[in-house]
Protein backbone atom coordinates (compact mmCIF):
# COMPACT_ATOMS: atom_id res chain seq x y z
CA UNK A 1 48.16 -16.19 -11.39
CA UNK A 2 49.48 -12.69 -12.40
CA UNK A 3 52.41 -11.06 -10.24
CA UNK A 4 50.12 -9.33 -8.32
CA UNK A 5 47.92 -11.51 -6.86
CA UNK A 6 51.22 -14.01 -6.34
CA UNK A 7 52.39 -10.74 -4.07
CA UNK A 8 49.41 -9.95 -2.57
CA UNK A 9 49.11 -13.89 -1.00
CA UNK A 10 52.09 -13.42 0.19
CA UNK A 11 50.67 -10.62 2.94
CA UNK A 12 48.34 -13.49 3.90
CA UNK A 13 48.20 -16.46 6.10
CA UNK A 14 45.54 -18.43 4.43
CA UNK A 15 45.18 -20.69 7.53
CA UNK A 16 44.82 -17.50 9.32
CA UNK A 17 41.09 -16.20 10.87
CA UNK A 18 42.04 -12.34 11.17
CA UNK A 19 39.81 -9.42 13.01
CA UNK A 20 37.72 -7.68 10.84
CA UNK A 21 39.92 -4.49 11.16
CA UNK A 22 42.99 -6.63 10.62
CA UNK A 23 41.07 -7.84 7.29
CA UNK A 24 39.72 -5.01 6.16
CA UNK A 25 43.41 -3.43 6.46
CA UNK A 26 44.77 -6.18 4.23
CA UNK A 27 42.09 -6.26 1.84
CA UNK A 28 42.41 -2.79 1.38
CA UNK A 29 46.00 -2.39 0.50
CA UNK A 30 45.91 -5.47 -1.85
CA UNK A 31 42.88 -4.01 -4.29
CA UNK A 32 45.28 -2.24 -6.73
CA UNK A 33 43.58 -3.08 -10.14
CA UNK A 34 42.87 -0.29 -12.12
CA UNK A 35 39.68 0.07 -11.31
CA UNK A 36 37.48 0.57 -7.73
CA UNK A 37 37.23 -2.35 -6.83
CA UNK A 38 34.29 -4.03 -5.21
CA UNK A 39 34.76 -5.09 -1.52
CA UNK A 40 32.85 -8.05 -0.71
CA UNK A 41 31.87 -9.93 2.13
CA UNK A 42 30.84 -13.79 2.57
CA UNK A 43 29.05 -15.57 5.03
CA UNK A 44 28.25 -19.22 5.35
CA UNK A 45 25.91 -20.14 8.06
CA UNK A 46 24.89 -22.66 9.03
CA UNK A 47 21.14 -23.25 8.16
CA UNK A 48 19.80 -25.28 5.34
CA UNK A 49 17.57 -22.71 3.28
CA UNK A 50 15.29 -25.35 1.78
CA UNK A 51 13.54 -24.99 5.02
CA UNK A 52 11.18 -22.52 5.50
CA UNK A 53 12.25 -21.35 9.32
CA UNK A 54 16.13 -21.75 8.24
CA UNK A 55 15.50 -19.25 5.55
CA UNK A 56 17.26 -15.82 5.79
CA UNK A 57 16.78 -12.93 3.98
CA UNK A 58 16.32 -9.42 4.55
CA UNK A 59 17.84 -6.06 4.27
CA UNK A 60 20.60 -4.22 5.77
CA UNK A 61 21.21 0.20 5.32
CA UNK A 62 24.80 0.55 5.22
CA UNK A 63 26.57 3.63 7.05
CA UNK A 64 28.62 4.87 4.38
CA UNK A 65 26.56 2.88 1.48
CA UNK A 66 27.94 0.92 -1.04
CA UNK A 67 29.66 3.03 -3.37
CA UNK A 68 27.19 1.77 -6.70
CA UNK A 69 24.67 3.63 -8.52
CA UNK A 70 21.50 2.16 -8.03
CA UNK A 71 18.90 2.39 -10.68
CA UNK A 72 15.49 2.54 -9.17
CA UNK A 73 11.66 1.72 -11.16
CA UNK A 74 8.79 1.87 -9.41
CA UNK A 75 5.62 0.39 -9.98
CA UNK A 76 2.31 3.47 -8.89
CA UNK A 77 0.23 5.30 -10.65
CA UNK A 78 -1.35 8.86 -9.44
CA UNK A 79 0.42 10.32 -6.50
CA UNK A 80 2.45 7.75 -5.72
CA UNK A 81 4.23 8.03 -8.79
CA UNK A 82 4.42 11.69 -8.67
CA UNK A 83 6.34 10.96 -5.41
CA UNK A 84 8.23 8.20 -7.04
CA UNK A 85 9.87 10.18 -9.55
CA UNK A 86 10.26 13.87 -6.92
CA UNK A 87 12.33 10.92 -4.74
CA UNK A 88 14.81 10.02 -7.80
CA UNK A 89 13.38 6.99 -8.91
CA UNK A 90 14.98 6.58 -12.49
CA UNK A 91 12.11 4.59 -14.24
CA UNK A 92 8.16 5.30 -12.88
CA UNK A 93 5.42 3.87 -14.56
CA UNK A 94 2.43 1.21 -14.47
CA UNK A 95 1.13 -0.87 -17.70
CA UNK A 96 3.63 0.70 -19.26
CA UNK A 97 6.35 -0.62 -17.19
CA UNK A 98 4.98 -4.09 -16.90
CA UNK A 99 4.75 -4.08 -21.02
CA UNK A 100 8.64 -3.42 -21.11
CA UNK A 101 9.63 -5.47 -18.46
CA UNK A 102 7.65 -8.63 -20.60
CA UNK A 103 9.67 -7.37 -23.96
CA UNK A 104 12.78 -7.98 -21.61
CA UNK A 105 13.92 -4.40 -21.12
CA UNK A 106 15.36 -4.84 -17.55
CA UNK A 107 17.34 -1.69 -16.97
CA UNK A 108 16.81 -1.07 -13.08
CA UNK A 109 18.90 -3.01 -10.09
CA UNK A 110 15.59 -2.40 -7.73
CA UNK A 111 11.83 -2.58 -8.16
CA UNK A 112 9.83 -1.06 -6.17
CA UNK A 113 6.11 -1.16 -6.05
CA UNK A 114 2.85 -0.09 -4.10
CA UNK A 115 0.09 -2.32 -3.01
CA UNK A 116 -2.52 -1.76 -4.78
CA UNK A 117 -0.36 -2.48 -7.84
CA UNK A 118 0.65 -5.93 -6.90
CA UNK A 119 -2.20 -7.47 -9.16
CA UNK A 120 -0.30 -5.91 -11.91
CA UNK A 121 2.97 -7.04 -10.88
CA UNK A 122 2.32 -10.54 -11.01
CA UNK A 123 2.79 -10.46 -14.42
CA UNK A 124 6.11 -10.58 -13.77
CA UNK A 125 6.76 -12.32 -11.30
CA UNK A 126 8.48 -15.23 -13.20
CA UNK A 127 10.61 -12.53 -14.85
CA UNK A 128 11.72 -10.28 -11.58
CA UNK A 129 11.33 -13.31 -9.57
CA UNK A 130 14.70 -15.44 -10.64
CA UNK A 131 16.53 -12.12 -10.56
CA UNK A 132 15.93 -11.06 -7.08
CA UNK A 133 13.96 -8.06 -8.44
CA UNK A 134 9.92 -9.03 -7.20
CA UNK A 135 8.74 -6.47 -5.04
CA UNK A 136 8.66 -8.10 -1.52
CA UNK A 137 6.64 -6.65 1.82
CA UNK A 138 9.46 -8.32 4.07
CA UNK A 139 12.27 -6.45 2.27
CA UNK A 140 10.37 -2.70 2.24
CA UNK A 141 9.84 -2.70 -1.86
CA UNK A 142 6.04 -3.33 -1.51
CA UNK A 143 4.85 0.06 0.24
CA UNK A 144 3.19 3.15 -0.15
CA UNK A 145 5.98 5.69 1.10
CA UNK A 146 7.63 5.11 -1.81
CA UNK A 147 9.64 8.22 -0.72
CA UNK A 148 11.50 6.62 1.87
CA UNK A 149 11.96 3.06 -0.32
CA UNK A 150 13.49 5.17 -3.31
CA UNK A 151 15.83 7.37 -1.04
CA UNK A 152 17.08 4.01 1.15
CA UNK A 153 17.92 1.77 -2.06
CA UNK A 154 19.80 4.82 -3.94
CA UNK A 155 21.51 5.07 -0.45
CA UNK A 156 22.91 1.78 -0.65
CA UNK A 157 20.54 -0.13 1.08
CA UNK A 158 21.84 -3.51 0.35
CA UNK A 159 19.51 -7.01 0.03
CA UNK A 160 20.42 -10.02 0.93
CA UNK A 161 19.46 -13.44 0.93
CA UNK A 162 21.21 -17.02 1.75
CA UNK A 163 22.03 -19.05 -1.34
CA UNK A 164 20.88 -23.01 -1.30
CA UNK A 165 24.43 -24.17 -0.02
CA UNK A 166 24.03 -21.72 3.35
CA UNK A 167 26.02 -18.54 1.97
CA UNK A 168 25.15 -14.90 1.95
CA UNK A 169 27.37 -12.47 0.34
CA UNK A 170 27.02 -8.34 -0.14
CA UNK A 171 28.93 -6.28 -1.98
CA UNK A 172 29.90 -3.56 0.65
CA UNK A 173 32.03 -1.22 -0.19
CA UNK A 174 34.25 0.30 -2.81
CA UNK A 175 38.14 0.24 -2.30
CA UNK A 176 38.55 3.71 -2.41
CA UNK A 177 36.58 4.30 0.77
CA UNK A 178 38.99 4.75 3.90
CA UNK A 179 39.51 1.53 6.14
CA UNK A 180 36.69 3.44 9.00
CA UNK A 181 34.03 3.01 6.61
CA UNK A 182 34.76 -0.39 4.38
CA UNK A 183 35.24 -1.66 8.43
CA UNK A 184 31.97 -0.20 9.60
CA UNK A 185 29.84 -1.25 6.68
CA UNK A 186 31.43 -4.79 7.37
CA UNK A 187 30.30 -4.83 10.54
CA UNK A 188 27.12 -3.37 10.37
CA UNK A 189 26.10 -5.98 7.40
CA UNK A 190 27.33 -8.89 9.48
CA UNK A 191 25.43 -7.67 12.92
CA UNK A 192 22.43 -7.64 10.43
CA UNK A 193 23.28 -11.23 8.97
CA UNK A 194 23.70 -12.28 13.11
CA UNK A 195 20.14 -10.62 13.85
CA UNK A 196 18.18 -12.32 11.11
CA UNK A 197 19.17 -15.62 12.51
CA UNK A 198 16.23 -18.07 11.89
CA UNK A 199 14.58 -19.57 14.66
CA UNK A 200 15.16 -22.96 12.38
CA UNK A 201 19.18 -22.73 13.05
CA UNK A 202 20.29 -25.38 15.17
CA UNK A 203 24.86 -25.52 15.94
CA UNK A 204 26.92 -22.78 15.18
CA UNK A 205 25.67 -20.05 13.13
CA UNK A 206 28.26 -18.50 11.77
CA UNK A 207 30.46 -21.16 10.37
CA UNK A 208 33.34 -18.77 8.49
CA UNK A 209 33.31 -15.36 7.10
CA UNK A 210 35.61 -14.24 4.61
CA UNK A 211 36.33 -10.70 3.06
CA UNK A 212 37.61 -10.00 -0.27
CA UNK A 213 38.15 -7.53 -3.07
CA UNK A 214 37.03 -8.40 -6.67
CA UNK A 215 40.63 -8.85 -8.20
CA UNK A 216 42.08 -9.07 -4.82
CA UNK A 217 42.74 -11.98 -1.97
CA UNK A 218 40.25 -13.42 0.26
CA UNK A 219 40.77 -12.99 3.81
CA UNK A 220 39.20 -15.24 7.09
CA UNK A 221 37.58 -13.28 9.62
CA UNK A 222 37.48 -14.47 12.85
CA UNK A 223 33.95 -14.82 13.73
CA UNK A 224 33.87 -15.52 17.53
CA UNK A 225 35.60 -12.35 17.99
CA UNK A 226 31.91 -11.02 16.12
């Protein structure tokens, strides 16, 4: 490891469960690569996602979003694309979209769609699909006020989902955002994690939570105190 991640251990306990504030303090002051870095939070719950009432998966609008540009497309046609691109949406389109999305030009972090264009989406579902990018109903990206879906995901509405081995993790803020609003964005994703929990979970739910910066340490976070 470089010298700077040797120092930067050295401000933490590894054995250690801090409070969020405590964590998001120390995180904070140990992200000093040379670029903003990411701040991240992890979760692992315990639920076991293969089941269908221990899945869990939603989305959560961050206070302060998330500090990353998000590129928007959105699948209408007629109005609803009019209103697509008067939102911000970067790419708008219909055939045409699907047609570049099947040549493998992917060059959006959301896709949003309306219903009556679902049909047409299915195209693609085994391309969006692996990469998290199918419009859903349950996450707000199948809809027809595609005016309010464009403005929340280049807000930083975030999306998450747990992984197979019980772990949800967000990027939620950027270092450079004051210690108020990396610690309210933490909590507010992690009171959204604790609301979505499946009717399927059985024991404790959350089992640890951790909070990290992408060249930085990762700090415990006490859950019971959550």
């Amino acid at each position: 490891m470089g010298k700077r991640i040797v120092n930067a251990y050295k401000t933490v306990n590894k054995d250690q469960a801090y409070g969020l504030k405590e964590a998001v303090k120390i995180v904070k002051e140990n992200a000093t690569a040379k670029f903003d870095e990411t701040i991240d939070v992890a979760i692992n719950l315990g639920v076991d996602p293969k089941y269908a009432d221990q899945m869990v998966r939603g989305v959560c609008s961050l206070p302060h979003g998330n500090g990353k540009t998000i590129r928007v497309a959105v699948l209408a046609q007629g109005e609803k694309a009019d209103e697509a691109k008067a939102a911000g949406a970067d790419i708008v389109g219909a055939e045409n979209l699907i047609d570049s999305i099947l040549s493998g030009k992917i060059d959006f972090d959301r896709c949003i769609a309306t219903p009556d264009m679902m049909g047409l989406a299915g195209k693609v579902a085994r391309v969006l699909g692996p990469k998290g990018l199918m419009p859903n109903p349950k996450l707000g990206t199948v809809t027809m006020d595609v005016t309010n879906a464009v403005k929340k995901a280049k807000a930083g509405e975030v999306q998450y989902r747990v992984e197979k081995n019980g772990i949800v993790h967000a990027g939620i803020a950027k270092a450079s955002f004051s210690e108020d609003q990396i610690y309210d964005n933490a909590k507010t994703f992690i009171d959204a994690i604790i609301k979505a929990k499946p009717a399927g979970a059985k024991g404790t739910y959350l089992k640890k939570i951790s909070l990290s910066s992408t060249m930085g340490v990762g700090v415990k976070v006490d859950s019971t105190a959550l």
